[in-house]
Protein backbone atom coordinates (compact mmCIF):
# COMPACT_ATOMS: atom_id res chain seq x y z
CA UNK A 1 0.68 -12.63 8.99
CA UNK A 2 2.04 -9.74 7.47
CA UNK A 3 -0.08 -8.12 4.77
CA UNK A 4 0.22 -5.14 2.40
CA UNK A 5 -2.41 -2.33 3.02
CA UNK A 6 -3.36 1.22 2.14
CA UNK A 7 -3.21 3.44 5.36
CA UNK A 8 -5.57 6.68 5.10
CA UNK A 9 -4.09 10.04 5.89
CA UNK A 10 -5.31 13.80 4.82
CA UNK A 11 -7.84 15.63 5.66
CA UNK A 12 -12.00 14.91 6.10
CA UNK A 13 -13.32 14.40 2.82
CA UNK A 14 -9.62 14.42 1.21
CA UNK A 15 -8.05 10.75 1.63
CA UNK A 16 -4.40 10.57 0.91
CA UNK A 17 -3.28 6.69 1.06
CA UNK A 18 0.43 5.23 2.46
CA UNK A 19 1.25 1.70 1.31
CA UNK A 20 2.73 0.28 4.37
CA UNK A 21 3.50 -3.34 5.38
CA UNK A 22 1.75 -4.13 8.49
CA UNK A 23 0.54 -6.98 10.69
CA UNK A 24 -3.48 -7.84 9.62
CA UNK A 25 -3.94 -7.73 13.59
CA UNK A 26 -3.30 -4.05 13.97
CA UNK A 27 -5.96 -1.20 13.20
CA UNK A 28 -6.16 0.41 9.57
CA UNK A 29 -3.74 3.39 11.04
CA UNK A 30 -1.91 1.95 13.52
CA UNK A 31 1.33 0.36 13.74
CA UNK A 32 3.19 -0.77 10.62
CA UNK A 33 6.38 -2.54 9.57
CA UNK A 34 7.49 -0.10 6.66
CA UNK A 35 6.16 2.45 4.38
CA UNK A 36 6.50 1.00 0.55
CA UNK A 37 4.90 3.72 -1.27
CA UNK A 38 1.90 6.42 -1.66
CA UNK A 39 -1.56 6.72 -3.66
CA UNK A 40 -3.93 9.69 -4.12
CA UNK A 41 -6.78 8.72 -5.28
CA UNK A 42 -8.13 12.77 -5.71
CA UNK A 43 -6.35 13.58 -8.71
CA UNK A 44 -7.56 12.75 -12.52
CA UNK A 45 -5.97 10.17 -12.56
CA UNK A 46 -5.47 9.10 -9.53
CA UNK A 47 -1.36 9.27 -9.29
CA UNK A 48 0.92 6.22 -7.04
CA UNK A 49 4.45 5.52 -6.49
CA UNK A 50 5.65 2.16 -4.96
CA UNK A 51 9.23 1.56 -4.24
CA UNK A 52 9.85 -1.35 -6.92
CA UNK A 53 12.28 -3.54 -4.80
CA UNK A 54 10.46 -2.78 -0.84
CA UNK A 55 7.93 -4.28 -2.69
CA UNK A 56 9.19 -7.01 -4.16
CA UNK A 57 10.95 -7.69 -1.13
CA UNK A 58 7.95 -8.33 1.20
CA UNK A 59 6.71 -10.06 -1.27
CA UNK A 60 9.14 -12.27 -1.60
CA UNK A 61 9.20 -12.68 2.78
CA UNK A 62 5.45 -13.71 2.28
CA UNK A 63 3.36 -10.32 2.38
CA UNK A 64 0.00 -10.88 0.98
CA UNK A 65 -1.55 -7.49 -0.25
CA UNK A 66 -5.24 -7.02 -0.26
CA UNK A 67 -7.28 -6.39 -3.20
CA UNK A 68 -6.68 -2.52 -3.76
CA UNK A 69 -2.70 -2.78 -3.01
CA UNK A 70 -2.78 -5.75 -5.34
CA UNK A 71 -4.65 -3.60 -8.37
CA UNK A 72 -1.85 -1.10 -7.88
CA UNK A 73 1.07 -3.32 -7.99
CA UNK A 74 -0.26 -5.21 -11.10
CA UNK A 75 -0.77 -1.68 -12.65
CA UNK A 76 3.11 -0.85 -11.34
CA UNK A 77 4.27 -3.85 -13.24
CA UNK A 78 5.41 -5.45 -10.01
CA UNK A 79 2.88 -8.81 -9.99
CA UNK A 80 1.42 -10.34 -12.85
């Protein structure tokens, strides 16, 4: 099963977050299918971009994104 996930990059004490597509057996960092979009939770606000139509694309193939990735893309617009 393919699922939607926030992968953590940055420094200690500075996360910086990838969207990527990635199978729910592989580790939080590991391997992943494609990279959909970003999210950095540090600034006020916290700032994301998601590529509108990678995302609506796994979607679409049966991605299922987990609660924080789903959050975003309602925010986005992309899911209701």
């Amino acid at each position: 099963m393919l699922k939607m996930r926030l992968r953590r990059m940055g420094q200690k004490k500075a996360p910086y977050y990838r969207i990527v597509v990635a199978d729910s057996r592989s580790p939080r960092d590991g391997r992943f299918v494609e990279e959909i979009g970003t999210y950095d939770p540090s600034t006020d606000p916290s700032t994301f971009s998601i590529n509108e139509e990678l995302a609506k694309k796994w979607l679409a193939n049966g991605a299922q994104p987990t609660e924080q990735v789903g959050k975003l893309l309602k925010v986005a617009g992309i899911v209701k």
